[in-house]
N, C-alpha and C. Protein backbone atom coordinates (compact mmCIF):
# COMPACT_ATOMS: atom_id res chain seq x y z
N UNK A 1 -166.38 -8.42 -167.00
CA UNK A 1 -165.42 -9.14 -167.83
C UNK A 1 -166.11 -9.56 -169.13
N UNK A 2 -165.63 -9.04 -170.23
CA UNK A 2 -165.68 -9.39 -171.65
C UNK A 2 -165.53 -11.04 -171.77
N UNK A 3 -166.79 -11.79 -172.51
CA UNK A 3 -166.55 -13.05 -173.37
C UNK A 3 -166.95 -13.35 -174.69
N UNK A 4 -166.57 -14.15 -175.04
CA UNK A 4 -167.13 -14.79 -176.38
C UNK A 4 -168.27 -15.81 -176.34
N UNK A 5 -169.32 -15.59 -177.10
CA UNK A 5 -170.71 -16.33 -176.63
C UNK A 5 -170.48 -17.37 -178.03
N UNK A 6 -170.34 -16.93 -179.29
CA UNK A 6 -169.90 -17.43 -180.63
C UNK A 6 -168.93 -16.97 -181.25
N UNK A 7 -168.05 -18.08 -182.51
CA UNK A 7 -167.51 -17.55 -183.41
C UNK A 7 -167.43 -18.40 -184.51
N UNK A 8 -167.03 -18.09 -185.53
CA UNK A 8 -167.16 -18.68 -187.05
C UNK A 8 -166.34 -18.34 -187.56
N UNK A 9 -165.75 -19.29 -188.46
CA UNK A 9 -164.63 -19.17 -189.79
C UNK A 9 -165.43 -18.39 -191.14
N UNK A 10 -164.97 -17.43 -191.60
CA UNK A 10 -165.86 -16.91 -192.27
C UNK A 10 -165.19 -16.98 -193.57
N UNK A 11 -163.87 -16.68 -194.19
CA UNK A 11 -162.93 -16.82 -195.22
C UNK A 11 -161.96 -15.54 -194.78
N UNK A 12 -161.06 -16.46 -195.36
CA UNK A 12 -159.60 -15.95 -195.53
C UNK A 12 -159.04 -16.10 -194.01
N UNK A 13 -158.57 -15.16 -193.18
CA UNK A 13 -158.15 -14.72 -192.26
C UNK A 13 -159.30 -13.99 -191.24
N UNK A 14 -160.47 -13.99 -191.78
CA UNK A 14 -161.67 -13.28 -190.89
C UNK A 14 -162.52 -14.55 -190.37
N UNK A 15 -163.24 -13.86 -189.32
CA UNK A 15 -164.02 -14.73 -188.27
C UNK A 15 -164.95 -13.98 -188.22
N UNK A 16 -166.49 -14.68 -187.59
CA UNK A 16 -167.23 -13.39 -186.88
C UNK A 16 -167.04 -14.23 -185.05
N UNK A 17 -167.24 -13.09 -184.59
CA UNK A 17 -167.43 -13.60 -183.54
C UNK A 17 -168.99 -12.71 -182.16
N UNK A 18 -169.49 -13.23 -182.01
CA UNK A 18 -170.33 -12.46 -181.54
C UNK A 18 -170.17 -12.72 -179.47
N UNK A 19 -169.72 -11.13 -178.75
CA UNK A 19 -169.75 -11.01 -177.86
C UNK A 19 -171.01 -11.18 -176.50
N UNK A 20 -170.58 -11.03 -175.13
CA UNK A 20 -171.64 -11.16 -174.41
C UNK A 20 -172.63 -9.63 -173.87
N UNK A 21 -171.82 -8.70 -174.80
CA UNK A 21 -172.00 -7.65 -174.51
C UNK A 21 -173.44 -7.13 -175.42
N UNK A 22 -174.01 -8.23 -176.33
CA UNK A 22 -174.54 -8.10 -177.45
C UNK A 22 -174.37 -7.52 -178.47
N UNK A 23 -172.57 -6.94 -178.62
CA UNK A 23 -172.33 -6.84 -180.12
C UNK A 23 -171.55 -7.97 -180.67
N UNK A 24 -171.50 -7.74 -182.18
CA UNK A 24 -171.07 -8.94 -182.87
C UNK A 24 -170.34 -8.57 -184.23
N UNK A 25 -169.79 -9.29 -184.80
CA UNK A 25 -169.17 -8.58 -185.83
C UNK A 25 -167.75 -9.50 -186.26
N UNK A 26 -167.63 -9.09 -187.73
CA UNK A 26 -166.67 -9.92 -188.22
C UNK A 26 -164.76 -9.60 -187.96
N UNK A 27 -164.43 -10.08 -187.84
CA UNK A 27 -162.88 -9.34 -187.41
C UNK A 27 -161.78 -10.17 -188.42
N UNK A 28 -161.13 -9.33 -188.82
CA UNK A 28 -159.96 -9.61 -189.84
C UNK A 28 -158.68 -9.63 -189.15
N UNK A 29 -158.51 -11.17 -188.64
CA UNK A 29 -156.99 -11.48 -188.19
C UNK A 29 -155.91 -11.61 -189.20
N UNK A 30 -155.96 -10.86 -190.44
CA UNK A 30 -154.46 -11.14 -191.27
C UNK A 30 -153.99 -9.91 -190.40
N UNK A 31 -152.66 -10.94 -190.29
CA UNK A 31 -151.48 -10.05 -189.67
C UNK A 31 -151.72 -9.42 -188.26
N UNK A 32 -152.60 -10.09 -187.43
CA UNK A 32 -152.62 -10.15 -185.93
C UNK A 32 -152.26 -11.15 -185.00
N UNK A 33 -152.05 -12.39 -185.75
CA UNK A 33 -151.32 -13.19 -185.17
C UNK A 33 -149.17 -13.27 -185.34
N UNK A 34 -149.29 -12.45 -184.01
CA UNK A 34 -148.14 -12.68 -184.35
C UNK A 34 -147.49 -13.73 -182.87
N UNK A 35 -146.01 -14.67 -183.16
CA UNK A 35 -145.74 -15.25 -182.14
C UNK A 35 -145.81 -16.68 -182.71
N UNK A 36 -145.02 -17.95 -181.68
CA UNK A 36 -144.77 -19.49 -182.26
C UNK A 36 -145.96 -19.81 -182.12
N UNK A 37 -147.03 -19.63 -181.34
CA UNK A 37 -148.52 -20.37 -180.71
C UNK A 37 -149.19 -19.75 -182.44
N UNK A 38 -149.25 -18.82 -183.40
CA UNK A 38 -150.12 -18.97 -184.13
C UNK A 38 -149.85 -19.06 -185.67
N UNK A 39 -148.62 -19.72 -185.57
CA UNK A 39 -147.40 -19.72 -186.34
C UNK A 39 -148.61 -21.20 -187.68
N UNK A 40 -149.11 -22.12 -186.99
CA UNK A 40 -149.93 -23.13 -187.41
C UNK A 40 -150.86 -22.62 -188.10
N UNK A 41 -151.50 -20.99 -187.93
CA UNK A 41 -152.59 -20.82 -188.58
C UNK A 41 -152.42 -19.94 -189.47
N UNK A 42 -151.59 -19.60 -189.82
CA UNK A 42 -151.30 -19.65 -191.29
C UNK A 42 -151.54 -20.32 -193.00
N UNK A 43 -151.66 -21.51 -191.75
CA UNK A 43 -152.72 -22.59 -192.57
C UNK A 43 -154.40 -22.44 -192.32
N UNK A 44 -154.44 -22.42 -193.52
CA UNK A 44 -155.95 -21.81 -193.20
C UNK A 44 -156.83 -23.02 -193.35
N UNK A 45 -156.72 -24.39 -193.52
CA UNK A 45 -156.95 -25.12 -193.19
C UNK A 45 -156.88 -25.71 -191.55
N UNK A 46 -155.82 -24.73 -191.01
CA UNK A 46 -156.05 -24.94 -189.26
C UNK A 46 -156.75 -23.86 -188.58
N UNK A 47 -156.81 -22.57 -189.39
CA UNK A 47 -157.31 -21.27 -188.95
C UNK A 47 -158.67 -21.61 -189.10
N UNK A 48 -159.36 -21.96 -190.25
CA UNK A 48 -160.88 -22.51 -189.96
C UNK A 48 -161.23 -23.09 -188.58
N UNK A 49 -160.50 -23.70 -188.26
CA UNK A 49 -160.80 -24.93 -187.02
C UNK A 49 -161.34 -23.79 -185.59
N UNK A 50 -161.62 -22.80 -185.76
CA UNK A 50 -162.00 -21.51 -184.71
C UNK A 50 -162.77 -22.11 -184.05
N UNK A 51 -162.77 -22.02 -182.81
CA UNK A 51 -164.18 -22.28 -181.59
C UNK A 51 -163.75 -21.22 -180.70
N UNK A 52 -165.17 -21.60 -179.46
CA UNK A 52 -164.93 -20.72 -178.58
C UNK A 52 -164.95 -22.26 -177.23
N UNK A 53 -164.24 -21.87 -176.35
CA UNK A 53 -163.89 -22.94 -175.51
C UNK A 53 -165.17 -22.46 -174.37
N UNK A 54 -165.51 -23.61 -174.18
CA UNK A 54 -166.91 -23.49 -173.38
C UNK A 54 -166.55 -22.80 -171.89
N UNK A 55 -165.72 -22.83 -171.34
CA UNK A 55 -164.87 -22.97 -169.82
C UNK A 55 -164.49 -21.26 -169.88
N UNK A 56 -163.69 -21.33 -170.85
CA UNK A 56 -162.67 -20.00 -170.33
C UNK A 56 -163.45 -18.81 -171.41
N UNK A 57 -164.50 -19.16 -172.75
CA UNK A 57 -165.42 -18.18 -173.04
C UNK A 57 -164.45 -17.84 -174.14
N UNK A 58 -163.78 -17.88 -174.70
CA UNK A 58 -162.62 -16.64 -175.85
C UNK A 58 -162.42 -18.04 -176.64
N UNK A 59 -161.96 -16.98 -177.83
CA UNK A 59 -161.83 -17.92 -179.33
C UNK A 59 -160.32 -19.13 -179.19
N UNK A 60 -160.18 -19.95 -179.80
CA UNK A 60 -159.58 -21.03 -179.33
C UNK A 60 -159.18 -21.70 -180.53
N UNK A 61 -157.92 -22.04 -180.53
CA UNK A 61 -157.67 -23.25 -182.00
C UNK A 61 -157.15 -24.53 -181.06
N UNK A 62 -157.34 -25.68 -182.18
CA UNK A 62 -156.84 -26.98 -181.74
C UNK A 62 -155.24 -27.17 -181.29
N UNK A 63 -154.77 -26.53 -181.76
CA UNK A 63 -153.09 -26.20 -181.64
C UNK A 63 -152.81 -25.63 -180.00
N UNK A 64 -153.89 -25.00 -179.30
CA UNK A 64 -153.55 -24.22 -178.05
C UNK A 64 -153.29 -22.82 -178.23
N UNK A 65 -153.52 -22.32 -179.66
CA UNK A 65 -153.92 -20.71 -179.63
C UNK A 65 -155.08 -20.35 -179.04
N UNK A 66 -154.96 -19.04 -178.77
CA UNK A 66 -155.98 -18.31 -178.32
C UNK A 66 -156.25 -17.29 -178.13
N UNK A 67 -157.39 -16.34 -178.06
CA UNK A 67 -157.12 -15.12 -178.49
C UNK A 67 -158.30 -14.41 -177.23
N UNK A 68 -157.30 -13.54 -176.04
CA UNK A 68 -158.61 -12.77 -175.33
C UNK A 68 -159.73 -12.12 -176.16
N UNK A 69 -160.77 -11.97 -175.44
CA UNK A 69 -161.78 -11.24 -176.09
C UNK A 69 -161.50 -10.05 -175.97
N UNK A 70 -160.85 -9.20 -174.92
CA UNK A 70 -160.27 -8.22 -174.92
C UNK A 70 -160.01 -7.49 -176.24
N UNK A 71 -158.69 -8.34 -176.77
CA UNK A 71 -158.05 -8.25 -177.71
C UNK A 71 -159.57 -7.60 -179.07
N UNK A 72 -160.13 -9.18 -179.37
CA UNK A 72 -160.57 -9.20 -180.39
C UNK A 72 -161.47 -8.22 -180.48
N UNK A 73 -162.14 -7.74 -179.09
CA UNK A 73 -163.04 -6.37 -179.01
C UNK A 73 -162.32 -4.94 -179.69
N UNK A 74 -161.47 -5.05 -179.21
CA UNK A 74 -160.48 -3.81 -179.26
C UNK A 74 -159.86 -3.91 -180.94
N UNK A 75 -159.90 -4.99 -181.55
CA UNK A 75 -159.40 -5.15 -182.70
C UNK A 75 -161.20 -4.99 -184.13
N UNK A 76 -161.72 -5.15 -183.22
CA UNK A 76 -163.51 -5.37 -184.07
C UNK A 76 -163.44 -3.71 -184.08
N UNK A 77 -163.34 -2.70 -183.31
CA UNK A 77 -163.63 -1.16 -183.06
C UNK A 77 -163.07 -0.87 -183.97
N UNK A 78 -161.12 -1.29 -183.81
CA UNK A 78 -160.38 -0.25 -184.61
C UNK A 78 -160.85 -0.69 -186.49
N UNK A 79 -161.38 -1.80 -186.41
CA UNK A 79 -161.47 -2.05 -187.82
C UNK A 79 -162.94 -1.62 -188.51
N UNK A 80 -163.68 -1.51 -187.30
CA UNK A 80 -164.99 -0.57 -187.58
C UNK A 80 -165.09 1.03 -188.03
N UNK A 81 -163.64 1.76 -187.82
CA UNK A 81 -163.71 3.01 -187.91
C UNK A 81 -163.49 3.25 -190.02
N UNK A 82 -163.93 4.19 -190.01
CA UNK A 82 -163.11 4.83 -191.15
C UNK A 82 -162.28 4.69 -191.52
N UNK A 83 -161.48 4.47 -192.67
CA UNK A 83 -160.39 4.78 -192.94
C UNK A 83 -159.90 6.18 -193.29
């Protein structure tokens, strides 16, 4: 099972977040939050507020968003390729 060991507000809509798998890397959430739970981070004054929740391991906002690592793995690849 995939976790999140770190993550960081980096600007704009990107984070880095570094996995337990020992890769790491920055990921660009514009326009991956979709749904009412991330409707708040839009404000990027709440989108900074990124952690990783010590318990359950995956990225986390104060609001009760949250994002599997799953996800964010699978979203770090496709944004690693070529265009």
């Amino acid at each position: 099972m995939l976790h999140i060991k770190a993550a960081k507000y980096v600007t704009d809509y990107i984070i880095w977040v570094a996995f337990d798998d020992g890769t790491s890397g920055e990921i660009d959430l514009d326009g991956a939050l979709k749904g009412p739970v991330f409707e708040p981070l839009k404000d990027l004054a709440i989108f900074r507020k990124v952690a990783v929740d010590p318990e359950l391991e995956t990225v986390v906002w104060p609001n009760g968003a949250d994002l599997a690592p799953e996800f964010l793995k699978q979203l770090h690849l496709k944004q690693m390729q070529p265009a």
